[in-house]
Protein backbone atom coordinates (compact mmCIF):
# COMPACT_ATOMS: atom_id res chain seq x y z
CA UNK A 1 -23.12 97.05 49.07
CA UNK A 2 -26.81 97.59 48.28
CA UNK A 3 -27.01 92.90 47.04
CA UNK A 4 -31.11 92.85 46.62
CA UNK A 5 -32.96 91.33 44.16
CA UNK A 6 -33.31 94.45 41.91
CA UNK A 7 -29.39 95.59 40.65
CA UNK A 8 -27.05 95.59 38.59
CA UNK A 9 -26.69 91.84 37.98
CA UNK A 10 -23.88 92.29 34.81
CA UNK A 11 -21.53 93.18 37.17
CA UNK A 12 -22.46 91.42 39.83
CA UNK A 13 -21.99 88.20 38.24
CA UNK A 14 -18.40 89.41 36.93
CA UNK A 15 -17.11 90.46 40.32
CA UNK A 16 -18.77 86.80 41.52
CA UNK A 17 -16.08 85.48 39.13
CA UNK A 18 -13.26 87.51 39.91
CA UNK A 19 -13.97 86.84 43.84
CA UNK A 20 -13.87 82.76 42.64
CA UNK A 21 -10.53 82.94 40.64
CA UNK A 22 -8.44 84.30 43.01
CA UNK A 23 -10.28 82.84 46.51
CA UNK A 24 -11.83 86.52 48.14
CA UNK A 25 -14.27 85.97 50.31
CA UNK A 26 -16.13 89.27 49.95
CA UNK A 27 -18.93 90.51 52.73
CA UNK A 28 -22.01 90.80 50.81
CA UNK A 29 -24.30 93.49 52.31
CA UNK A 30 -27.57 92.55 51.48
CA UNK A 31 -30.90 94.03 52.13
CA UNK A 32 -33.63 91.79 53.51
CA UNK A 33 -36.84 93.29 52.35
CA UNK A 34 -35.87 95.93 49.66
CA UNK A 35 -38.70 98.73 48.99
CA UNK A 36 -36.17 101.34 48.19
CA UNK A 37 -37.59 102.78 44.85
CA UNK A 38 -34.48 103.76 43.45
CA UNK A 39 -33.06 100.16 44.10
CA UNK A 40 -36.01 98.35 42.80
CA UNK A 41 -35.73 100.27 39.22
CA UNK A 42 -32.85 97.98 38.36
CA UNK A 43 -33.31 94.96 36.51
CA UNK A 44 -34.35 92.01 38.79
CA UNK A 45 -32.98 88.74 39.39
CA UNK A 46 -34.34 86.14 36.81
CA UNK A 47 -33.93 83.16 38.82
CA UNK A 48 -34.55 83.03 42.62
CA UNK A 49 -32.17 85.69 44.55
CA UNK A 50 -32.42 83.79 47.55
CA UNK A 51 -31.12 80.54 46.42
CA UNK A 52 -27.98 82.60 45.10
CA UNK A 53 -27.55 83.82 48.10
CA UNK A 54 -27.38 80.65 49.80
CA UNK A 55 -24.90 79.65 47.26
CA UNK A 56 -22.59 82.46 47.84
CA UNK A 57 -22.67 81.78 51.94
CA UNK A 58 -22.02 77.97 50.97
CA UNK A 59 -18.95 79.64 49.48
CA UNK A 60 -17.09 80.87 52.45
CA UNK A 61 -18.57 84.54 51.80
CA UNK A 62 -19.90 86.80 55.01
CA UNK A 63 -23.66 87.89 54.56
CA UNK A 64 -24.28 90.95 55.94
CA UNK A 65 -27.42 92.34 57.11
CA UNK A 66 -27.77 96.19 55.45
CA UNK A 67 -30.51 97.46 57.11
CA UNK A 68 -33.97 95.96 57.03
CA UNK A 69 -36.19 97.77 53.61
CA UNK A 70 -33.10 100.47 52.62
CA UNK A 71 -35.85 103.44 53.05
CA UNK A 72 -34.79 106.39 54.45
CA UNK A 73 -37.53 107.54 57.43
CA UNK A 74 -35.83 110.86 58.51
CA UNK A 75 -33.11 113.25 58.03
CA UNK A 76 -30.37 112.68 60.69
CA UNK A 77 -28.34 115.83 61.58
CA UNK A 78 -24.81 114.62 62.90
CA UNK A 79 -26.62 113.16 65.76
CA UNK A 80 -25.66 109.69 64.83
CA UNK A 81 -23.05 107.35 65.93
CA UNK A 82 -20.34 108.06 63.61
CA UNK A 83 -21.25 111.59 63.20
CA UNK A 84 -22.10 111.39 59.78
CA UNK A 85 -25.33 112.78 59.22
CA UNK A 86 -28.18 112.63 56.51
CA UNK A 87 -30.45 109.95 55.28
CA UNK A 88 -31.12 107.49 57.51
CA UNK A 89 -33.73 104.44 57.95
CA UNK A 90 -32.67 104.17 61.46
CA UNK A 91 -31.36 106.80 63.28
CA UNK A 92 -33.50 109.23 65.60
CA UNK A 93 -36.17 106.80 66.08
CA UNK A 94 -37.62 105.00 69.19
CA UNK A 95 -35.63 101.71 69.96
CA UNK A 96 -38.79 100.12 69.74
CA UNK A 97 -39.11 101.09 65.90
CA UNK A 98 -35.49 99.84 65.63
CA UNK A 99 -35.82 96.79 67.64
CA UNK A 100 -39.15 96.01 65.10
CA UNK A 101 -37.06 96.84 62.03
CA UNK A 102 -34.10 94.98 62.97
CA UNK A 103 -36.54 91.14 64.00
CA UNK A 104 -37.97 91.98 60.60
CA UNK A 105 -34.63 91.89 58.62
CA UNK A 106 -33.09 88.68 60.58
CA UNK A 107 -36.79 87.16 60.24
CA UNK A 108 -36.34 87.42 56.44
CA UNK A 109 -33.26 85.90 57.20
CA UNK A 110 -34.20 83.16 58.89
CA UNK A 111 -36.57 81.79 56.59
CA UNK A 112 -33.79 81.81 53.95
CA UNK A 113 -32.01 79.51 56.13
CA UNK A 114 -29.16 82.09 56.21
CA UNK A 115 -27.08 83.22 58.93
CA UNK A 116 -25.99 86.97 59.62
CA UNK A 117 -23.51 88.18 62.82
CA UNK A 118 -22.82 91.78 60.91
CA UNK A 119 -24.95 94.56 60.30
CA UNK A 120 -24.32 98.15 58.40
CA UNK A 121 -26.84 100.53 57.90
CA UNK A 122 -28.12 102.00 54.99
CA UNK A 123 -25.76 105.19 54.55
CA UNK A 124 -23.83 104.62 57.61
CA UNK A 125 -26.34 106.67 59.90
CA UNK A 126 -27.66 104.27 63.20
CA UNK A 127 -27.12 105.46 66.73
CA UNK A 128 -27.05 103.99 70.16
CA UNK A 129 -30.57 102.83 70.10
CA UNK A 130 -29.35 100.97 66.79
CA UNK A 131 -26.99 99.30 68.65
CA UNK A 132 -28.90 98.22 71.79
CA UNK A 133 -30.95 96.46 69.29
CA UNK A 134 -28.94 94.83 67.80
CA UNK A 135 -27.51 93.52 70.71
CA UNK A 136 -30.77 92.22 72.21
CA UNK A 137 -31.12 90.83 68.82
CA UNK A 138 -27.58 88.82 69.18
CA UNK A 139 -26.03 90.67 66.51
CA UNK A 140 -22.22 91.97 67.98
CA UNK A 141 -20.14 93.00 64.80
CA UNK A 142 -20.52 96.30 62.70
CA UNK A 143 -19.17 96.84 59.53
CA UNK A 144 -18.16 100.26 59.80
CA UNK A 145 -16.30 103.15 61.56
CA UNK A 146 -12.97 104.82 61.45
CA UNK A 147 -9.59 103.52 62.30
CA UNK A 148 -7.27 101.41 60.74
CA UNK A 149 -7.85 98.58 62.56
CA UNK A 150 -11.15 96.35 64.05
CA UNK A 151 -11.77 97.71 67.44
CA UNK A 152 -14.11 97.16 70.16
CA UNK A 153 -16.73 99.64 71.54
CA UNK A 154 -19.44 98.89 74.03
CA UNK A 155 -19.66 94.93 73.40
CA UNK A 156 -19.87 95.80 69.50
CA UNK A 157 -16.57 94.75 67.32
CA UNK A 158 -16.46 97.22 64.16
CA UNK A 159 -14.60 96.30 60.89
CA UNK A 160 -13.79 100.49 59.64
CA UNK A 161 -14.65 101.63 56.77
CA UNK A 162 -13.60 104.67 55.62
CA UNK A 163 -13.98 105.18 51.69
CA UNK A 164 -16.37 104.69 49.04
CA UNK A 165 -13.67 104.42 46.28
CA UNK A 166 -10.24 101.91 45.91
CA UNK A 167 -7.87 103.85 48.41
CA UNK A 168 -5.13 101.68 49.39
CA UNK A 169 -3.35 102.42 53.07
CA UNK A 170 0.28 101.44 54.25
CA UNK A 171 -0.69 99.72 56.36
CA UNK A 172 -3.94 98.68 58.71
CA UNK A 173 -6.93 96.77 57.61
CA UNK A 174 -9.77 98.32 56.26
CA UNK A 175 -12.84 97.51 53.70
CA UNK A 176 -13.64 99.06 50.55
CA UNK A 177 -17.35 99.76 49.87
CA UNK A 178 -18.22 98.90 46.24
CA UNK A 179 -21.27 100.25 45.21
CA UNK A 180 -21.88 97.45 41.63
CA UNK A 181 -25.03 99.66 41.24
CA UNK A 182 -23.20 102.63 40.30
CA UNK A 183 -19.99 101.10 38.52
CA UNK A 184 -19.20 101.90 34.60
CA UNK A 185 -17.54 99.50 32.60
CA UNK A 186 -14.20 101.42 33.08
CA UNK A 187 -14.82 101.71 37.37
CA UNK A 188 -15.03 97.76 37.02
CA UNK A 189 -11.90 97.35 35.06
CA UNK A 190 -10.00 99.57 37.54
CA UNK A 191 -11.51 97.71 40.38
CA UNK A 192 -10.56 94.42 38.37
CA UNK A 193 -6.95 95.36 38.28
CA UNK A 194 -7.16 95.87 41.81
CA UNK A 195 -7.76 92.52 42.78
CA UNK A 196 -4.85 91.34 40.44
CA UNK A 197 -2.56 93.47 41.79
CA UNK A 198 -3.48 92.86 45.79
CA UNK A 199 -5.38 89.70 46.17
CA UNK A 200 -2.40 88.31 47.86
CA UNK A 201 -3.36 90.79 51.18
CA UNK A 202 -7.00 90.66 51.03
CA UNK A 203 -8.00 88.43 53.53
CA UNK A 204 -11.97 87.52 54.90
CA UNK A 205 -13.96 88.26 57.72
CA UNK A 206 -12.87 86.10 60.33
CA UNK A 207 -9.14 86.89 59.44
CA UNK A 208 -10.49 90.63 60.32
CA UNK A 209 -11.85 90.18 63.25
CA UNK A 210 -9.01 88.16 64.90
CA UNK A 211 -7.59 91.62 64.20
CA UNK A 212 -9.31 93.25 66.71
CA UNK A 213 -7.00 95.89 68.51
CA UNK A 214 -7.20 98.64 70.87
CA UNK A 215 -4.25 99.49 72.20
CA UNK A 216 -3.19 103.47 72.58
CA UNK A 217 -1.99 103.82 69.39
CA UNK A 218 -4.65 102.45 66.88
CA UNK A 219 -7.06 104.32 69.16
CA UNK A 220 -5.77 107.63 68.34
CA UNK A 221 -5.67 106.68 65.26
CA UNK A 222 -9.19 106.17 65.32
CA UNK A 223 -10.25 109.13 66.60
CA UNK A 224 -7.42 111.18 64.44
CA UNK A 225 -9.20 109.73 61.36
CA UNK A 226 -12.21 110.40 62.59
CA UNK A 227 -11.85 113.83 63.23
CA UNK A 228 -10.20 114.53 59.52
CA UNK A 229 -13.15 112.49 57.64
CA UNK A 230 -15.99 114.54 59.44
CA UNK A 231 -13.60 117.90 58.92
CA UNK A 232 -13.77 116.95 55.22
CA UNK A 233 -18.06 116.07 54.89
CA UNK A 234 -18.52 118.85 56.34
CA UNK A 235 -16.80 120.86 53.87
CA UNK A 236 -18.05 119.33 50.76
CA UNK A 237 -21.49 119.53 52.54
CA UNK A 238 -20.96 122.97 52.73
CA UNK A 239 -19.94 123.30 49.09
């Protein structure tokens, strides 16, 4: 999460090496036109981000579009999509804004001569007008939501996410968000022994997405999880 030219390169060029040793294809969410201040006080790339980032999709590894500049506009108050509330760059505002926000980003894109299909948004907080633009825009697949498996939603596939930290599940497919930014040298070596221990079942993108399933059972699922996650924010927002 949060792959812009200003970050925490150290350990993003150690996880680039753990990803190549044992073949993980990571998603890479990476923010098009970065203003965020806090982002942009990290030390910046010294040799051109956007070539790397052509060499990491050369690799077999998803680019993802995270939101178009990463600056929150508004304060959302559980009236987005996921129910999540908070920060957001997108939700609340005219489609219109959105649409503009969202040809910005995949300009950007474009003239990189990279290719996105997935979006997430900067602090998971977009809403239906989110989502009609990114559909006009041709962009289908979100990474994000609850469940344990991809689903399907209004002509929008979602990969779930449910937790910031290394939580492994019984079973299901699910992504991890790993925030590099905020990582310690002891958070990497944990995360490090992670991929030792599981590389075998991580599998990529496209693996994911054949996934897709919405039968009766991983839809309550869904909507169980659901329920218990926003039971839980709420409480520690409360705290």
């Amino acid at each position: 999460d949060d792959i812009a030219e200003n970050m925490q390169w150290e350990y993003m060029d150690k996880a680039e090496k753990l990803f190549d040793k044992f073949n993980i294809k990571p998603v890479l969410g990476v923010i098009p036109n970065n203003n965020d201040p806090e982002l942009l006080s990290y030390p910046k790339k010294d040799k051109d981000f956007w070539n790397k980032v052509r060499l990491w999709k050369s690799k077999g590894w998803e680019i993802g579009m995270h939101g178009n500049n990463h600056v929150y506009k508004t304060f959302c108050k559980k009236v987005d999509y996921l129910g999540h509330g908070g920060n957001t760059e997108f939700c609340g505002q005219p489609i219109n804004d959105q649409l503009a926000k969202i040809k910005e980003g995949l300009k950007k894109f474009e003239e990189e001569q990279i290719e996105v299909r997935t979006f997430f948004a900067p602090n998971h907080t977009f809403d239906k007008n989110t989502l009609s633009a990114l559909k006009e825009c041709g962009i289908y697949d979100v990474l994000d939501g609850y469940g344990i498996m991809p689903y399907e939603e209004n002509q929008i596939r979602y990969i779930p996410q449910l937790f910031y930290k290394i939580i492994k599940l019984p079973f299901g497919i699910q992504t991890i968000q790993i925030h590099l930014n905020y990582l310690k040298e002891k958070d990497f070596g944990e995360f490090e022994d992670f991929i030792k221990e599981n590389n075998k079942k991580i599998i990529n993108y496209d693996q994911a997405m054949l996934k897709i399933n919405n039968n009766f059972f991983y839809t309550f699922i869904r909507i169980l999880t659901k329920k218990i996650l926003q039971t839980k924010r709420l409480k520690i927002n409360r705290i």
